[in-house]
PDB file of N, CA and C in Angstrom:
ATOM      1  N   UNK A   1     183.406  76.514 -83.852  1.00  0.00           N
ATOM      2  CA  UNK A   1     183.981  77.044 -85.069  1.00  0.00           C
ATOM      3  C   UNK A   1     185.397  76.511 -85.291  1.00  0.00           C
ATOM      4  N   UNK A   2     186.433  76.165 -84.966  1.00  0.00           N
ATOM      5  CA  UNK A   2     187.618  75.735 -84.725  1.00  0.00           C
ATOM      6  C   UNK A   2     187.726  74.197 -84.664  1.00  0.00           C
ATOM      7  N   UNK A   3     186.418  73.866 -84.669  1.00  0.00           N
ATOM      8  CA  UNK A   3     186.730  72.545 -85.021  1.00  0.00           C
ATOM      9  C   UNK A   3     186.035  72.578 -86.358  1.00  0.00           C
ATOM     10  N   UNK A   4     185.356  73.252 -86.657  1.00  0.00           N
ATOM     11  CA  UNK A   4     184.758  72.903 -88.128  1.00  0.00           C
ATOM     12  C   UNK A   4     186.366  73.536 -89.265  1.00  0.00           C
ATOM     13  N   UNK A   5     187.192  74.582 -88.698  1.00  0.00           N
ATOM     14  CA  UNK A   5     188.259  75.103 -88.925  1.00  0.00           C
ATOM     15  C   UNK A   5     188.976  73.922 -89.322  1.00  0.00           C
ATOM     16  N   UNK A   6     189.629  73.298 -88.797  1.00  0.00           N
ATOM     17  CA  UNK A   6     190.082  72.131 -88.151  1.00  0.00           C
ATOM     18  C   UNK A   6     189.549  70.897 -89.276  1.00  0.00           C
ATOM     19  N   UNK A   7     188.644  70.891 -89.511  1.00  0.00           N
ATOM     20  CA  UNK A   7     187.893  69.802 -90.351  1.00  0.00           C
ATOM     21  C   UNK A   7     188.585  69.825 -91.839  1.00  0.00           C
ATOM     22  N   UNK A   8     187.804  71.548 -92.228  1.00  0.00           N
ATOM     23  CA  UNK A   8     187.779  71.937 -93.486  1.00  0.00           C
ATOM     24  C   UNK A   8     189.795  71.796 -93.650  1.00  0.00           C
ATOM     25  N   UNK A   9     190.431  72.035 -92.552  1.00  0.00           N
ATOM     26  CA  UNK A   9     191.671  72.054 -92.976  1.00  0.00           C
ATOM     27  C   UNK A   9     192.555  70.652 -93.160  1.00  0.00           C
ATOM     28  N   UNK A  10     191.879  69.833 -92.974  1.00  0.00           N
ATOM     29  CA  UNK A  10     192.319  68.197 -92.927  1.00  0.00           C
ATOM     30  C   UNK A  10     191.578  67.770 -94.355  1.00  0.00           C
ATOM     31  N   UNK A  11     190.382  68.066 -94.290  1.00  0.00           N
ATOM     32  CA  UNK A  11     189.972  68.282 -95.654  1.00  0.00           C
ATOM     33  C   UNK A  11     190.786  68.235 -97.251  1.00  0.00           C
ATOM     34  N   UNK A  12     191.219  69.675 -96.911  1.00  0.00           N
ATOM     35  CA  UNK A  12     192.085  70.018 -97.805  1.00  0.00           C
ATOM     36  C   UNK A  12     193.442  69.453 -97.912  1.00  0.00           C
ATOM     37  N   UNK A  13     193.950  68.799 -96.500  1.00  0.00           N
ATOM     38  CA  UNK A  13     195.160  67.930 -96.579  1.00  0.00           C
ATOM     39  C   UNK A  13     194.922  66.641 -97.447  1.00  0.00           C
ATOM     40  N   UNK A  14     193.620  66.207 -97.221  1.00  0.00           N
ATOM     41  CA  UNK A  14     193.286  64.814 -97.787  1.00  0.00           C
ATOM     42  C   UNK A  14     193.267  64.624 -99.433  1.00  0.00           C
ATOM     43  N   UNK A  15     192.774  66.087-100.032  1.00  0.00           N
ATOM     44  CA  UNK A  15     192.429  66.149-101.277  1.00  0.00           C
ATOM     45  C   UNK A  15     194.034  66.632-101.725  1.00  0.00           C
ATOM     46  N   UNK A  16     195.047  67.372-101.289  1.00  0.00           N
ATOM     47  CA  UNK A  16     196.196  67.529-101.434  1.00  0.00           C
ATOM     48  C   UNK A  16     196.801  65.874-101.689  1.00  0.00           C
ATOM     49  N   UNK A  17     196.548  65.402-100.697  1.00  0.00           N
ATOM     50  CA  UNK A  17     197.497  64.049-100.742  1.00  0.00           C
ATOM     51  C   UNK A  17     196.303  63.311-102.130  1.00  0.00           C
ATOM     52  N   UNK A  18     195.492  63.538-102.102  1.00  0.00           N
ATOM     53  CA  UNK A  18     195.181  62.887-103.085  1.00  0.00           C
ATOM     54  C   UNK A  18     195.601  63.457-104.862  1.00  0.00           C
ATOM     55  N   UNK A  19     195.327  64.495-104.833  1.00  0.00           N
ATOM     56  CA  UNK A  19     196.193  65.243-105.988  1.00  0.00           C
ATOM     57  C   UNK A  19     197.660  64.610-106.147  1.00  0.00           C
ATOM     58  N   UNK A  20     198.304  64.170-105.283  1.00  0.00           N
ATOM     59  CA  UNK A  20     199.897  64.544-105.469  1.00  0.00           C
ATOM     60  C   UNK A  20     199.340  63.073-105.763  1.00  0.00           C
ATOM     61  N   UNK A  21     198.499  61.739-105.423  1.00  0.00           N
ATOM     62  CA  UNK A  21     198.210  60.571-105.881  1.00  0.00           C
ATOM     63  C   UNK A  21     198.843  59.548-104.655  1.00  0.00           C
ATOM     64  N   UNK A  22     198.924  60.191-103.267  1.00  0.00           N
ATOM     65  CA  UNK A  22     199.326  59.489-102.666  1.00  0.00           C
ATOM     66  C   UNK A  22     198.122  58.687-101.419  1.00  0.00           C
ATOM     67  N   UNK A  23     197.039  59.171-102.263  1.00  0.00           N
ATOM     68  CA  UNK A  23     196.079  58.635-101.587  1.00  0.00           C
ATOM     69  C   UNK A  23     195.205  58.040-102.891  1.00  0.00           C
ATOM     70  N   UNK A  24     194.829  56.773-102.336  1.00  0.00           N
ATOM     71  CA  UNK A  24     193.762  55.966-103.333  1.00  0.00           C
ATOM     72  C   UNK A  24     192.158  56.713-103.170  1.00  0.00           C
ATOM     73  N   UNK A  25     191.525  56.268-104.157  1.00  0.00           N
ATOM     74  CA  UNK A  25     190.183  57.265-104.088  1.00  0.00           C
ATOM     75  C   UNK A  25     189.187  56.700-102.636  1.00  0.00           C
ATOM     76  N   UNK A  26     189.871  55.559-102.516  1.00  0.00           N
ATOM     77  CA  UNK A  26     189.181  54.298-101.182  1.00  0.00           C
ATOM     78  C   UNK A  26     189.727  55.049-100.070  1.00  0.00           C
ATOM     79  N   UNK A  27     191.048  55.127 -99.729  1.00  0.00           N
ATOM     80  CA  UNK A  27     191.339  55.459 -98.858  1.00  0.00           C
ATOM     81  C   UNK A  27     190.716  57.367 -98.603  1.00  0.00           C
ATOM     82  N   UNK A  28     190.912  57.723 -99.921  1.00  0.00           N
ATOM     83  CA  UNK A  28     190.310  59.400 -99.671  1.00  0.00           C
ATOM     84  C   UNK A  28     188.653  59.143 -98.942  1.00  0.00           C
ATOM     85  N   UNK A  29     187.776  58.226 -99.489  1.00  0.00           N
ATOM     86  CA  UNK A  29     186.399  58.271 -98.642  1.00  0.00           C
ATOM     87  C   UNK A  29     186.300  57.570 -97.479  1.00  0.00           C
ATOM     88  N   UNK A  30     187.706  57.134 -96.968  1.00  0.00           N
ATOM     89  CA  UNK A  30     187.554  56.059 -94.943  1.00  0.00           C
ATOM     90  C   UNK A  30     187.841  57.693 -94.755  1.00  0.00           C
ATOM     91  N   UNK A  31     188.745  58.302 -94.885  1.00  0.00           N
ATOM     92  CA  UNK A  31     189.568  59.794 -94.425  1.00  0.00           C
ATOM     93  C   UNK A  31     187.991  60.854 -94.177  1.00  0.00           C
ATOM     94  N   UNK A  32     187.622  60.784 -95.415  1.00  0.00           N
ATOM     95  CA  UNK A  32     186.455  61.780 -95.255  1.00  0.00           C
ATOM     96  C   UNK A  32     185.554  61.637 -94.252  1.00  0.00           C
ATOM     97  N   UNK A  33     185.355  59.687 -94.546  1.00  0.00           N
ATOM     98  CA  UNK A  33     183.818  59.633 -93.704  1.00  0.00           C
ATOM     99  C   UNK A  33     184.571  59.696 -91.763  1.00  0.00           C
ATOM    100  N   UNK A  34     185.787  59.415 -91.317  1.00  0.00           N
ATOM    101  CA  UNK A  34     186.760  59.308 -90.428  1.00  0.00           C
ATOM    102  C   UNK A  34     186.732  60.759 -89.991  1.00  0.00           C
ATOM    103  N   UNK A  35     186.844  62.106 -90.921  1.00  0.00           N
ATOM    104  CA  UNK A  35     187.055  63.332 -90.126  1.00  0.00           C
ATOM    105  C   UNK A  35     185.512  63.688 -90.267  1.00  0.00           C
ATOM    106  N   UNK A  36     184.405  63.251 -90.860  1.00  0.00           N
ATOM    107  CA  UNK A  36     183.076  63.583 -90.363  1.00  0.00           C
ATOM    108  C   UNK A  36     182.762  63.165 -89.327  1.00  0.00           C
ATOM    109  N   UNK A  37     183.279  61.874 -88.706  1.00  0.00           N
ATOM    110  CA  UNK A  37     182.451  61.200 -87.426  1.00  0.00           C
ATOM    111  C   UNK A  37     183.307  62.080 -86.501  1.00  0.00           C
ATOM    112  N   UNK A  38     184.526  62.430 -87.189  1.00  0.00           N
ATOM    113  CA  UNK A  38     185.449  63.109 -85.912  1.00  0.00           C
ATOM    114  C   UNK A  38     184.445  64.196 -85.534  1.00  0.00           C
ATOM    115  N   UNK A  39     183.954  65.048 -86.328  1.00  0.00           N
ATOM    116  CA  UNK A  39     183.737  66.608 -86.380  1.00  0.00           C
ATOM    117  C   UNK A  39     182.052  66.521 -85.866  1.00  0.00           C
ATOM    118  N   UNK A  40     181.428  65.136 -86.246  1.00  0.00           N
ATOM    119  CA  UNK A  40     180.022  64.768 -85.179  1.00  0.00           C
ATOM    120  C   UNK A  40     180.529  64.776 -84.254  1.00  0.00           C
ATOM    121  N   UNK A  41     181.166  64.281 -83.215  1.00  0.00           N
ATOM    122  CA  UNK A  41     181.175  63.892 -82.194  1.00  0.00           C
ATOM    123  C   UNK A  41     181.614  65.287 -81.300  1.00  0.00           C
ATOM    124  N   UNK A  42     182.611  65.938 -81.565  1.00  0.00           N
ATOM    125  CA  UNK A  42     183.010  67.304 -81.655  1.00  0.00           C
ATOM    126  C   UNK A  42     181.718  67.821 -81.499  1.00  0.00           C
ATOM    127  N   UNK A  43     180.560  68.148 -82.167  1.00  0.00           N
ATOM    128  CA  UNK A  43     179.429  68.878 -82.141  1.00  0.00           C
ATOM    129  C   UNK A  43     178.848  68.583 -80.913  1.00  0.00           C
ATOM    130  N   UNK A  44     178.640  67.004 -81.097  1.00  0.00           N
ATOM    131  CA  UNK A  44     177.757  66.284 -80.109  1.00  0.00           C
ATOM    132  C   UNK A  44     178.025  67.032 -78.658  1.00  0.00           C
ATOM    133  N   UNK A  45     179.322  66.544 -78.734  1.00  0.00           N
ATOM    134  CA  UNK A  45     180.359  67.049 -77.150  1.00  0.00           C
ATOM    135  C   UNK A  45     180.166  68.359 -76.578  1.00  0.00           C
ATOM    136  N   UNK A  46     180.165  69.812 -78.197  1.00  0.00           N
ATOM    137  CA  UNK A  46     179.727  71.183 -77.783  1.00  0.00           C
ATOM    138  C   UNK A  46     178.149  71.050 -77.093  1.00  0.00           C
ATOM    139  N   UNK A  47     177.512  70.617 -77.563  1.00  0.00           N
ATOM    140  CA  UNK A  47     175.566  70.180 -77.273  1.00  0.00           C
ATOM    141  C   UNK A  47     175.649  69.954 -75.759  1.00  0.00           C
ATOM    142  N   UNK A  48     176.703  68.747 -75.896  1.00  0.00           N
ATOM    143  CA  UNK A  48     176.144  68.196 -74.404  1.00  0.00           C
ATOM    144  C   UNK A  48     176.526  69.314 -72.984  1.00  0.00           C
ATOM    145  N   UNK A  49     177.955  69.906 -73.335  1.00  0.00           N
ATOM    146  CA  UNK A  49     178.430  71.173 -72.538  1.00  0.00           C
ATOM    147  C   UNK A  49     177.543  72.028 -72.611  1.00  0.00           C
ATOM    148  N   UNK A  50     177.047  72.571 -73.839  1.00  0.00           N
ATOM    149  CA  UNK A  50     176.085  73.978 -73.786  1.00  0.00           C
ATOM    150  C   UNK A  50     174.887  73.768 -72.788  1.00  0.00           C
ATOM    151  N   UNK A  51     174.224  72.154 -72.985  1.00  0.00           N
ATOM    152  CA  UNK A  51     173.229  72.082 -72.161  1.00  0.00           C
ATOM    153  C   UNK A  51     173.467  71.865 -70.748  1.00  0.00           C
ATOM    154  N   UNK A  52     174.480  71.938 -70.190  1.00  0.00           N
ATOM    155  CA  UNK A  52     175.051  71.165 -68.946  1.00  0.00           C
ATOM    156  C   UNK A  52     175.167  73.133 -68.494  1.00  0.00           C
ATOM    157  N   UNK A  53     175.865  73.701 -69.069  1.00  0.00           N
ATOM    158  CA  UNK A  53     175.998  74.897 -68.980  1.00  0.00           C
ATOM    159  C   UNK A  53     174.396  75.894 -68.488  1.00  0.00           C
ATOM    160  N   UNK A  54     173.597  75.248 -69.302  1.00  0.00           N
ATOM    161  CA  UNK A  54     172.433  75.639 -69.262  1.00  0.00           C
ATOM    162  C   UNK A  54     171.768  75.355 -68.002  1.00  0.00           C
ATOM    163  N   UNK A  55     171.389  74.149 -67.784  1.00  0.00           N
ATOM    164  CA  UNK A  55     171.208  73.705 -66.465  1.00  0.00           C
ATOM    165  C   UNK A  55     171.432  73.782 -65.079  1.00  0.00           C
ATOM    166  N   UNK A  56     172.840  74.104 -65.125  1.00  0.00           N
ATOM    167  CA  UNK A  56     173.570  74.867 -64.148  1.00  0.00           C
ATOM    168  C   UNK A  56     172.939  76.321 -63.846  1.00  0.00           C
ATOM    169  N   UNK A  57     173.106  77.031 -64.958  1.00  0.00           N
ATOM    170  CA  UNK A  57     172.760  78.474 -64.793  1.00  0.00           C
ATOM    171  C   UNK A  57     171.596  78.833 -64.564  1.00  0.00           C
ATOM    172  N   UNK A  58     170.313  77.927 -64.910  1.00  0.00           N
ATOM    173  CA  UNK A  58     168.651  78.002 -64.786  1.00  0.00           C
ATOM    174  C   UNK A  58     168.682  77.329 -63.197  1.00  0.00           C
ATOM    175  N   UNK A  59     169.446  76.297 -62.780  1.00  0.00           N
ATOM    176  CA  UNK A  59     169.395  75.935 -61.427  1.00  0.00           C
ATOM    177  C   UNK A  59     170.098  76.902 -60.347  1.00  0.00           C
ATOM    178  N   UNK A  60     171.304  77.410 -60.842  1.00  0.00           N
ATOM    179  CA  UNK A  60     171.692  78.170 -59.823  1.00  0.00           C
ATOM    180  C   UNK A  60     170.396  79.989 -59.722  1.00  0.00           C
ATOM    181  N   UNK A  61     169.952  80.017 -60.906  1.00  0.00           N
ATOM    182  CA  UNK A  61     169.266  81.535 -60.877  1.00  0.00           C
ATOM    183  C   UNK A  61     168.095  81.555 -61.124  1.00  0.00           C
ATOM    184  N   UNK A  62     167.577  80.205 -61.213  1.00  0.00           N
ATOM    185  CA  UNK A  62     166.198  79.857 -61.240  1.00  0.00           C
ATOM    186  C   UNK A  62     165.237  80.894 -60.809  1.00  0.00           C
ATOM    187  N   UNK A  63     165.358  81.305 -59.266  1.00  0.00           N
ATOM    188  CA  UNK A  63     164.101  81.723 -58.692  1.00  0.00           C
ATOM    189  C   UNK A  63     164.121  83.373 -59.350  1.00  0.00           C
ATOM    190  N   UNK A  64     165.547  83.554 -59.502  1.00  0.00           N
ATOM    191  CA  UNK A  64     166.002  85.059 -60.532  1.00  0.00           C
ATOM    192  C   UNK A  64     164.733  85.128 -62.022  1.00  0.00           C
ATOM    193  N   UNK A  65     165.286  84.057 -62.200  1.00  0.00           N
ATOM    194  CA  UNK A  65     164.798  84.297 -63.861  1.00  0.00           C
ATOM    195  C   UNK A  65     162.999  84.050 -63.705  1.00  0.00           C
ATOM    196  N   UNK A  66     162.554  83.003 -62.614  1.00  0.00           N
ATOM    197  CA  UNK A  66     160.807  83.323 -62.327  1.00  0.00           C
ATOM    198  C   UNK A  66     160.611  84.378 -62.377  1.00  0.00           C
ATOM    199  N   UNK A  67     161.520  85.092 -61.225  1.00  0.00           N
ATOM    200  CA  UNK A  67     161.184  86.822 -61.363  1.00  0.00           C
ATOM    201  C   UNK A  67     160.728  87.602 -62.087  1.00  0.00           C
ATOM    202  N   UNK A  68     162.036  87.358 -62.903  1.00  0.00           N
ATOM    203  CA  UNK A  68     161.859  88.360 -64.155  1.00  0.00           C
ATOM    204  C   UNK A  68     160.573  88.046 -64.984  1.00  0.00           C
ATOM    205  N   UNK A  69     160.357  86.475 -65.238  1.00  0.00           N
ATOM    206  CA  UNK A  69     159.071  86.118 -66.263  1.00  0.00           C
ATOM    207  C   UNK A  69     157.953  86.680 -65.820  1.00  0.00           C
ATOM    208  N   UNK A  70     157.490  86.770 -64.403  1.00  0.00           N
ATOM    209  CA  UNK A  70     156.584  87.445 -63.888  1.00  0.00           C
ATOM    210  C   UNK A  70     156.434  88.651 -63.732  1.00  0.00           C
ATOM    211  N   UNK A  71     157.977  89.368 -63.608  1.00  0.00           N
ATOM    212  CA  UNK A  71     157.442  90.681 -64.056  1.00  0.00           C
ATOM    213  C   UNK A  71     156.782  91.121 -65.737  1.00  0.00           C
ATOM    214  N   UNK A  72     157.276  90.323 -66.321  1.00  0.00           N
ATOM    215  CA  UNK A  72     157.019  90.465 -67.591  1.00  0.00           C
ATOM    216  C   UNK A  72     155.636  90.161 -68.053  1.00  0.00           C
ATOM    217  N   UNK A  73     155.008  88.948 -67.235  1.00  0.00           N
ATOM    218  CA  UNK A  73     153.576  88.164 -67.966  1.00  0.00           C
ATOM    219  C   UNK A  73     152.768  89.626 -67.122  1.00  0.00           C
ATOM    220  N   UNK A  74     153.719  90.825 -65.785  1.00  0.00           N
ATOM    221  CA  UNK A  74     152.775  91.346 -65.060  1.00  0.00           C
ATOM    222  C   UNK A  74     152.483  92.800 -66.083  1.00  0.00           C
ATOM    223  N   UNK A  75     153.678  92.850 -66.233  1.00  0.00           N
ATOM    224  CA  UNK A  75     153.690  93.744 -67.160  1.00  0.00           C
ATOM    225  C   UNK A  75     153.016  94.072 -68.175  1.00  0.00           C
ATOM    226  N   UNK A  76     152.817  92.787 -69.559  1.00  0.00           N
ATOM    227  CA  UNK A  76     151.751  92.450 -70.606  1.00  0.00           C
ATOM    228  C   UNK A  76     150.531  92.776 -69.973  1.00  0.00           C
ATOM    229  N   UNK A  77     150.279  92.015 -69.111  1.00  0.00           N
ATOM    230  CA  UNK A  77     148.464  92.065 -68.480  1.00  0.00           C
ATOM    231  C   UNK A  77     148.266  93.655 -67.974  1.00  0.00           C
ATOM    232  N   UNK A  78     149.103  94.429 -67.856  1.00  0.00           N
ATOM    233  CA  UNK A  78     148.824  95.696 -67.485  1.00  0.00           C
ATOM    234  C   UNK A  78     148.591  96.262 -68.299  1.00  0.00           C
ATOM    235  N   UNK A  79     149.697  96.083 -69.812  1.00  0.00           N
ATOM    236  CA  UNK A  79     149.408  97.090 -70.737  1.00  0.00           C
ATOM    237  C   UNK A  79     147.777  96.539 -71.594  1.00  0.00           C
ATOM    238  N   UNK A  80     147.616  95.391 -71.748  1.00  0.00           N
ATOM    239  CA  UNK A  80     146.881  95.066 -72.442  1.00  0.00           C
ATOM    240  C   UNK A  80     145.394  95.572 -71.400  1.00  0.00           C
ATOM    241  N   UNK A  81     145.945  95.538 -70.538  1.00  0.00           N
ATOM    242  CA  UNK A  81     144.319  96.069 -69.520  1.00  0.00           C
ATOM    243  C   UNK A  81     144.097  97.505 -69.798  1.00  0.00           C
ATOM    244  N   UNK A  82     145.275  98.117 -70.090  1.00  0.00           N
ATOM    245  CA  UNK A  82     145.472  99.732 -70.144  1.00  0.00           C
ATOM    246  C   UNK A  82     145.333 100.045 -71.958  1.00  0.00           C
ATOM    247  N   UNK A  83     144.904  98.961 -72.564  1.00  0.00           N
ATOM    248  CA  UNK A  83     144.690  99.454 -74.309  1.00  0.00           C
ATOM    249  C   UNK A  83     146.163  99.396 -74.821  1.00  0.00           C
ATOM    250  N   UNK A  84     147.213  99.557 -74.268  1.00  0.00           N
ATOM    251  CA  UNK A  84     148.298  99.613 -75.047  1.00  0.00           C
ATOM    252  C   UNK A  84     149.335  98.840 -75.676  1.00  0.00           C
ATOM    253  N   UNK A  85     148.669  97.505 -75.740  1.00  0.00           N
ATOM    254  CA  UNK A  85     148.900  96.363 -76.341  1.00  0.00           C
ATOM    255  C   UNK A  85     148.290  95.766 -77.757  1.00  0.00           C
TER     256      UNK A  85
END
């Protein structure tokens, strides 16, 4: 969020400088397409952490979280054996 913050607020610097005419309409679309690749890569970078994050936490608690799925698939098959599914 803070980088999309961050975006939208450079944004508005760009279209400022362009109002006041100190930016050409050429130079306003390198600026634009320049803070989009910024604000991809930014995303990209959150993706690659979240999944790294992810990986970590399914590897360190792995045999945790089997657990739990099995109590759960044990759980379903009970109720559904018992009508209450």
């Amino acid at each position: 969020m803070g980088a999309t913050r961050d975006y939208w607020r450079k944004l508005d610097a760009v279209e400022a400088a362009y109002q006041r005419d100190e930016l050409t309409i050429e130079e306003v679309n390198a600026e634009v397409k320049a803070l989009m690749a910024e604000l991809g890569q930014t995303r990209r970078q959150l993706l690659r952490d979240l999944w790294a994050i992810a990986q970590t936490f399914v590897n360190q608690q792995g045999e945790a979280l089997a657990g739990v799925a099995a109590l759960g698939v044990l759980a379903y098959v009970w109720l559904v054996a018992n009508g209450q599914a």
